[in-house]
PDB file of N, CA and C in Angstrom:
ATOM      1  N   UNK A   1     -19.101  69.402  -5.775  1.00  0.00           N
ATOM      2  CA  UNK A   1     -18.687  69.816  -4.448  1.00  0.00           C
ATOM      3  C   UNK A   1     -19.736  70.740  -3.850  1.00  0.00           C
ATOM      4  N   UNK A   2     -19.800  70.458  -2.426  1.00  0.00           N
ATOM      5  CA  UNK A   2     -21.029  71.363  -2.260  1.00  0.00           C
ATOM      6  C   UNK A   2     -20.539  71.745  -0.400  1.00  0.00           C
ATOM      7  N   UNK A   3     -20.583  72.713  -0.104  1.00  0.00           N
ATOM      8  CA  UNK A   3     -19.847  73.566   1.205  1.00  0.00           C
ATOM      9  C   UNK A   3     -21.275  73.899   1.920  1.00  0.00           C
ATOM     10  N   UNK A   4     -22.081  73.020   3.000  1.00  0.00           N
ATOM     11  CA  UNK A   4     -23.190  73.505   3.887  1.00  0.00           C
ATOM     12  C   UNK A   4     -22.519  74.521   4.897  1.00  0.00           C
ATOM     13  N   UNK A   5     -23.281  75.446   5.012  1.00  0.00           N
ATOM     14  CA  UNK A   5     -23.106  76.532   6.146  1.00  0.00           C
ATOM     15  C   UNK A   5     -24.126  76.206   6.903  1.00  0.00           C
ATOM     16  N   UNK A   6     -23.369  76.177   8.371  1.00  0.00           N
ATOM     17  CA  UNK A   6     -24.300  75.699   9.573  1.00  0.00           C
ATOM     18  C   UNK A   6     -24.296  76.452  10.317  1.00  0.00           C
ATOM     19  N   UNK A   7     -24.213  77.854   9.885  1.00  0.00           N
ATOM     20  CA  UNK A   7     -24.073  78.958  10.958  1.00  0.00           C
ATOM     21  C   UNK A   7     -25.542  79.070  11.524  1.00  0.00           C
ATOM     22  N   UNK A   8     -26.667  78.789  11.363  1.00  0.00           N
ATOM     23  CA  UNK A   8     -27.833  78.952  11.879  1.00  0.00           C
ATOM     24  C   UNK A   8     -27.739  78.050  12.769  1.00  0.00           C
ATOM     25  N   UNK A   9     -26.811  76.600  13.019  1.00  0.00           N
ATOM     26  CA  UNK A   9     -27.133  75.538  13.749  1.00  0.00           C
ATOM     27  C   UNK A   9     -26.418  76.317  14.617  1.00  0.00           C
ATOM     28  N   UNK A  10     -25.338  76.969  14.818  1.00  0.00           N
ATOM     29  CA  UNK A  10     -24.465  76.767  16.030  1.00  0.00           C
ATOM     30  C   UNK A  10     -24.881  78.482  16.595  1.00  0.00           C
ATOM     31  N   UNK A  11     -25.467  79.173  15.900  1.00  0.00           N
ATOM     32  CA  UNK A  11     -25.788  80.112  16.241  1.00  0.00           C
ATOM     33  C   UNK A  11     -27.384  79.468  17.533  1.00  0.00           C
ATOM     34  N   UNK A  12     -28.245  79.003  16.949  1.00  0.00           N
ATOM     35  CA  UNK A  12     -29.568  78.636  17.731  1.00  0.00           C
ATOM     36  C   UNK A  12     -28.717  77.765  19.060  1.00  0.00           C
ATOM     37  N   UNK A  13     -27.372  77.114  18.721  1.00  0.00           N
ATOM     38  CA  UNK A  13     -26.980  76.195  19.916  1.00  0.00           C
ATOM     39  C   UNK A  13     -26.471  77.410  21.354  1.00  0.00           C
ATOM     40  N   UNK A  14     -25.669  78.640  20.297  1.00  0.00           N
ATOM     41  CA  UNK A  14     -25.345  79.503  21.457  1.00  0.00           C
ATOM     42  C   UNK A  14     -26.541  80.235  21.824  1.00  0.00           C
ATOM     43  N   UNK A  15     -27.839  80.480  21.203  1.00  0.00           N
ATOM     44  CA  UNK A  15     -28.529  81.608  21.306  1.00  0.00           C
ATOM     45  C   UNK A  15     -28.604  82.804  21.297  1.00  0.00           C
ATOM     46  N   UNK A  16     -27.598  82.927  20.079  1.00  0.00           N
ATOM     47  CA  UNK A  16     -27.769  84.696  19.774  1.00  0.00           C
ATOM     48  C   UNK A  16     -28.407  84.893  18.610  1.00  0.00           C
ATOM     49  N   UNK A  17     -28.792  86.248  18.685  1.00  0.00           N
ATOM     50  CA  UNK A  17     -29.726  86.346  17.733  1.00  0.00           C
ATOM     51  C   UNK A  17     -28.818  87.389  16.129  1.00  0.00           C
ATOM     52  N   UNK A  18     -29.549  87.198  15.022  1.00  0.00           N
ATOM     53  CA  UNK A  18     -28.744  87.820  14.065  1.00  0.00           C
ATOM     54  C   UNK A  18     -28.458  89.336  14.318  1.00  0.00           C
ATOM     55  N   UNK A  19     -29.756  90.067  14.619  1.00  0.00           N
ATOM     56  CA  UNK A  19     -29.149  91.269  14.586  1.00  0.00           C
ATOM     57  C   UNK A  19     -27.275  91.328  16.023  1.00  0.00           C
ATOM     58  N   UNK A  20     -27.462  90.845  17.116  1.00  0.00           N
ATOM     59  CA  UNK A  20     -26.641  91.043  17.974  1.00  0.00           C
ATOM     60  C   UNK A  20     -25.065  90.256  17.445  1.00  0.00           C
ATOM     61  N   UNK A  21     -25.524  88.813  16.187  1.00  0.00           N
ATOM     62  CA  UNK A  21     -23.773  88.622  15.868  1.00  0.00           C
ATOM     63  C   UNK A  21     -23.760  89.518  14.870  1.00  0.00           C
ATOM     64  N   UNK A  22     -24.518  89.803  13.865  1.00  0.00           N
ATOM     65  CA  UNK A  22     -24.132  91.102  12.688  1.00  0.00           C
ATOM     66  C   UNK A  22     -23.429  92.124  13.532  1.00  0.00           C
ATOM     67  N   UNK A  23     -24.277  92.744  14.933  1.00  0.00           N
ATOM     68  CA  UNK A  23     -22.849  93.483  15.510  1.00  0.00           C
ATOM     69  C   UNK A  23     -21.791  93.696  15.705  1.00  0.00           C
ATOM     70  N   UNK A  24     -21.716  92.430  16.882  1.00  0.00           N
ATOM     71  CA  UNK A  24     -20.167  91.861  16.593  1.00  0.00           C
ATOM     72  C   UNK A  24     -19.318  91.412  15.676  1.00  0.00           C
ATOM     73  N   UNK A  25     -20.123  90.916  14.841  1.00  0.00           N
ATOM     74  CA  UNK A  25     -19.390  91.194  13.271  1.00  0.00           C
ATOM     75  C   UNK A  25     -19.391  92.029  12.993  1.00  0.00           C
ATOM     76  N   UNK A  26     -19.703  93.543  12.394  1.00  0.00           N
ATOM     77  CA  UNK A  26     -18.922  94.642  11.833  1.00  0.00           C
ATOM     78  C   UNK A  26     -20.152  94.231  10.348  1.00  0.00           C
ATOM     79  N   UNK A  27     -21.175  93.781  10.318  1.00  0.00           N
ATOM     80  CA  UNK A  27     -21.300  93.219   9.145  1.00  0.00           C
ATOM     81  C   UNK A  27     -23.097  93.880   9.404  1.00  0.00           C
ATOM     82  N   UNK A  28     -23.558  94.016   7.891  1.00  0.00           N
ATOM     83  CA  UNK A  28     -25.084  93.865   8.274  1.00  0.00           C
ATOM     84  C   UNK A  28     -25.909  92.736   8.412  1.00  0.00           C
ATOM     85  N   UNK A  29     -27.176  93.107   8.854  1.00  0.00           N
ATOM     86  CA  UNK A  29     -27.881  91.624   9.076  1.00  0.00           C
ATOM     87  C   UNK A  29     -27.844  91.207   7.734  1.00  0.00           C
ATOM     88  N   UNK A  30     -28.529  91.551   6.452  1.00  0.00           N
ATOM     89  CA  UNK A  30     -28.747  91.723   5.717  1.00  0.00           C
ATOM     90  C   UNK A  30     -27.355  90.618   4.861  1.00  0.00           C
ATOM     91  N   UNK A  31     -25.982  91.253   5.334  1.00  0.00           N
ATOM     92  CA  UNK A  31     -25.309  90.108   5.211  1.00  0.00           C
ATOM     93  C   UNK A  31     -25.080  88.816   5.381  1.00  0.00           C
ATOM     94  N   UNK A  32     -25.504  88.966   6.991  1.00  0.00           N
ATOM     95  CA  UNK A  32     -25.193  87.535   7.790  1.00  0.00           C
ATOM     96  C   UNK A  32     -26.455  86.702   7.230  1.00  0.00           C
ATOM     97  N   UNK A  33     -27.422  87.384   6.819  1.00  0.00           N
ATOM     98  CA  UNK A  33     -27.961  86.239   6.370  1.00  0.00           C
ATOM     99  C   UNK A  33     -27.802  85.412   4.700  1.00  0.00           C
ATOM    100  N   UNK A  34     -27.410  86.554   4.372  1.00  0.00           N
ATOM    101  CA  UNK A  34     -26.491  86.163   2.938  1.00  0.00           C
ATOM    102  C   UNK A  34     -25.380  84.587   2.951  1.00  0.00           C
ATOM    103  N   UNK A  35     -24.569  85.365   4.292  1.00  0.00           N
ATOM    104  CA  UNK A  35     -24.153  83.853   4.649  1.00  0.00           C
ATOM    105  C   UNK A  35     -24.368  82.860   5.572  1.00  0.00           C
ATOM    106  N   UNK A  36     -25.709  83.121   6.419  1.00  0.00           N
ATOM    107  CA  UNK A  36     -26.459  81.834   6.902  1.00  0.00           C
ATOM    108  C   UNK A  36     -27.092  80.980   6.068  1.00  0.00           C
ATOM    109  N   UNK A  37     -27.477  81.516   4.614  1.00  0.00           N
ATOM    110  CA  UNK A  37     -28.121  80.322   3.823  1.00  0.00           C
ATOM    111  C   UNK A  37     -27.122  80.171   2.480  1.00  0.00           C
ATOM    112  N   UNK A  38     -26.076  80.231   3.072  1.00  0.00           N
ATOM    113  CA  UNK A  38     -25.061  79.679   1.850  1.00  0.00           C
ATOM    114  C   UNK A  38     -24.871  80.397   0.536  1.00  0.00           C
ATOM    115  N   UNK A  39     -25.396  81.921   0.394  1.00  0.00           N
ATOM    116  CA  UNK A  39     -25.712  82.884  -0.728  1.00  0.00           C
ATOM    117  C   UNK A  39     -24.298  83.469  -1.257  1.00  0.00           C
ATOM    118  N   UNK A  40     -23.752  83.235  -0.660  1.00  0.00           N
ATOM    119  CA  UNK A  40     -22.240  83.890  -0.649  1.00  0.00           C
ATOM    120  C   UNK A  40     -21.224  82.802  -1.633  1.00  0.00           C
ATOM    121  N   UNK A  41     -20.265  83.189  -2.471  1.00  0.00           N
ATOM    122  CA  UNK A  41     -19.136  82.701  -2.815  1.00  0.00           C
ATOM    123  C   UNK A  41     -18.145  82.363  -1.810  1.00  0.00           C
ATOM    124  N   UNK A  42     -17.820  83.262  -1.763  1.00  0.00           N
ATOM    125  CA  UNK A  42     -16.839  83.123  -0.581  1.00  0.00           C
ATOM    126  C   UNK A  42     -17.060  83.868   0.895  1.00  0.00           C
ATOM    127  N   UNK A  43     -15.800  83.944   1.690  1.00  0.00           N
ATOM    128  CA  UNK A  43     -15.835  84.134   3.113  1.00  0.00           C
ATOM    129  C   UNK A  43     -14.759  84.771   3.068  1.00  0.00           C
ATOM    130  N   UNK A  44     -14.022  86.140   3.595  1.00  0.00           N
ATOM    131  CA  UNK A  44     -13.265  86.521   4.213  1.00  0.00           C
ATOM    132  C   UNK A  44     -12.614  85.563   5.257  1.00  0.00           C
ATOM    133  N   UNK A  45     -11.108  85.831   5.314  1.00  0.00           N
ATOM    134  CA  UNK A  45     -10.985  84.722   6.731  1.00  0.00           C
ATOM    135  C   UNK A  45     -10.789  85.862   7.551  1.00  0.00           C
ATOM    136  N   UNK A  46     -10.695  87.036   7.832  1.00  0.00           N
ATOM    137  CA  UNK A  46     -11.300  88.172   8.836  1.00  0.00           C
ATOM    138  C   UNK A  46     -12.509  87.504   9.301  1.00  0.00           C
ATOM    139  N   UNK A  47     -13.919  87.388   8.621  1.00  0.00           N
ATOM    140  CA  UNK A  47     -15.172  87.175   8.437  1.00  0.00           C
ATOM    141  C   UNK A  47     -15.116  86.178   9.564  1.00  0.00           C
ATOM    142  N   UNK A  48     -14.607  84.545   9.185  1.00  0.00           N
ATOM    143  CA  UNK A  48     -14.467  83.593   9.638  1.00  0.00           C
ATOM    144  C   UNK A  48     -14.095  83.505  11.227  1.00  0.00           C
ATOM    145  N   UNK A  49     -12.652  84.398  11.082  1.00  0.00           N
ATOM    146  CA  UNK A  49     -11.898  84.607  12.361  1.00  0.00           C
ATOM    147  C   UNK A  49     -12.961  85.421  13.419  1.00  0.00           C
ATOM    148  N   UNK A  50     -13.714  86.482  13.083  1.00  0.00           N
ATOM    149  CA  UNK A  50     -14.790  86.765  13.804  1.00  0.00           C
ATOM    150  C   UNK A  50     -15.702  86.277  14.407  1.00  0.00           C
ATOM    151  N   UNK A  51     -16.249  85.494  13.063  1.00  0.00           N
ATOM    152  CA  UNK A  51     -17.507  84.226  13.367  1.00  0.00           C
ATOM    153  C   UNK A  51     -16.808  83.511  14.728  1.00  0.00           C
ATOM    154  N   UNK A  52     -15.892  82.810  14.466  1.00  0.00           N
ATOM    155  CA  UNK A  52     -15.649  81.651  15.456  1.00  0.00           C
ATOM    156  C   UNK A  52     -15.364  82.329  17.009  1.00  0.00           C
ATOM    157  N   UNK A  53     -14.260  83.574  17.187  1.00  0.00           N
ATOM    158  CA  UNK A  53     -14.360  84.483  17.807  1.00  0.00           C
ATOM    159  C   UNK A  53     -15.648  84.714  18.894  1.00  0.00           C
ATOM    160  N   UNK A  54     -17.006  84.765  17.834  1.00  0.00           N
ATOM    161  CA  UNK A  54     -18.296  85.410  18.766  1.00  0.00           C
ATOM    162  C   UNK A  54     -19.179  83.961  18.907  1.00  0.00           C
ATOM    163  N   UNK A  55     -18.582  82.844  18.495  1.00  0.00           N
ATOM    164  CA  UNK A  55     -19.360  82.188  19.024  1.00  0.00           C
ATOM    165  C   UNK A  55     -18.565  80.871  19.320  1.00  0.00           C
ATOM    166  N   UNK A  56     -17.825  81.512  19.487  1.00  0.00           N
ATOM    167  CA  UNK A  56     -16.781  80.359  20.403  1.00  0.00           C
ATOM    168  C   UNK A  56     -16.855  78.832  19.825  1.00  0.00           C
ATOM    169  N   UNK A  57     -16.601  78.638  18.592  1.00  0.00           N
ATOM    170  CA  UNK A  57     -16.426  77.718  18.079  1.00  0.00           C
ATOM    171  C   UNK A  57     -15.132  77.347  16.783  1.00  0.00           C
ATOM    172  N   UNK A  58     -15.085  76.677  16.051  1.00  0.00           N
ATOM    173  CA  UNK A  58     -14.145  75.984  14.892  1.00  0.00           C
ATOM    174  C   UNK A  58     -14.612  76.459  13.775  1.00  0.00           C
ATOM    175  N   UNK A  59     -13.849  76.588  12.918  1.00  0.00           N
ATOM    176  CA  UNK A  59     -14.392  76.709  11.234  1.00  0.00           C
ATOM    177  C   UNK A  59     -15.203  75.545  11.264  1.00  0.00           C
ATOM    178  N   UNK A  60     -14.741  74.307  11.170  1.00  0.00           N
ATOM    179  CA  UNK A  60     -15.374  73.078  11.348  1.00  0.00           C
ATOM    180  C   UNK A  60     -16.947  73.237  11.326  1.00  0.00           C
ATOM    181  N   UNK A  61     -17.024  73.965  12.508  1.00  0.00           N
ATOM    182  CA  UNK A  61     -18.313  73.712  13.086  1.00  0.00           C
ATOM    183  C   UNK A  61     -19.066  75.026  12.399  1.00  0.00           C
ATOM    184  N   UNK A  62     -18.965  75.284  11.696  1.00  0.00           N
ATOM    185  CA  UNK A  62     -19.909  76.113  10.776  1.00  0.00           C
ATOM    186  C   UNK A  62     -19.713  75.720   9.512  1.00  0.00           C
ATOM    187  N   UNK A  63     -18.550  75.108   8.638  1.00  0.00           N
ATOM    188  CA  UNK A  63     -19.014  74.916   7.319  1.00  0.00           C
ATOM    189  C   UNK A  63     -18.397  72.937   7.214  1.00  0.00           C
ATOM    190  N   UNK A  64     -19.200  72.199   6.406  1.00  0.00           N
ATOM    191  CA  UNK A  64     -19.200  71.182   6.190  1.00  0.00           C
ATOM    192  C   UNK A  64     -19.257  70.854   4.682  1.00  0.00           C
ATOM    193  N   UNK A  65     -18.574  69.960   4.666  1.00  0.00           N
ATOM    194  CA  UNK A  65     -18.137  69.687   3.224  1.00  0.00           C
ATOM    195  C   UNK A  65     -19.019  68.501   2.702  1.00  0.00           C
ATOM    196  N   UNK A  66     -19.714  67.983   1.754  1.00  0.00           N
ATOM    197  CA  UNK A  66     -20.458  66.922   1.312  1.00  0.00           C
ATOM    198  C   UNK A  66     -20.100  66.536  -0.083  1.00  0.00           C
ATOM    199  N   UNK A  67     -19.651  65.630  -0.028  1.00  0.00           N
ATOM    200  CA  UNK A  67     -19.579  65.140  -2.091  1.00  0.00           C
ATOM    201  C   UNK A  67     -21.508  65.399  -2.548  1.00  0.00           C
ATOM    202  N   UNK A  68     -21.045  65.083  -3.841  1.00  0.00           N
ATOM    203  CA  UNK A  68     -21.700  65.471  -4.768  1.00  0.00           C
ATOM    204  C   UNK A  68     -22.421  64.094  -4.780  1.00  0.00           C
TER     205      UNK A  68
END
């Protein structure tokens, strides 16, 4: 099982930049990029509910599921 994070795609589609969603997330950059390249176990659904929140999108549309 393998979970792609596409938060870099939909982030470059809205055009914000990391330091300004780490803001609005409550989070450091340092994090967000932890979970822009998939470094992370898991996700808060706070985390999530934020994400989609600041960039006006779906869970969907940031993580994708692929078989193995």
């Amino acid at each position: 099982m393998t979970i792609i994070v596409r938060l870099d795609v939909v982030m470059a589609t809205q055009k914000i930049r990391s330091k300004e969603l780490a803001a609005l997330l409550g989070i450091t950059e340092a994090n967000l990029s932890l979970l822009k390249n998939g470094k992370v176990k898991g996700v808060k659904m706070a985390t999530l509910d934020k994400l989609c929140a600041a960039l006006d999108c779906q869970p969907g549309d940031l993580l994708e599921y692929q078989k193995d």
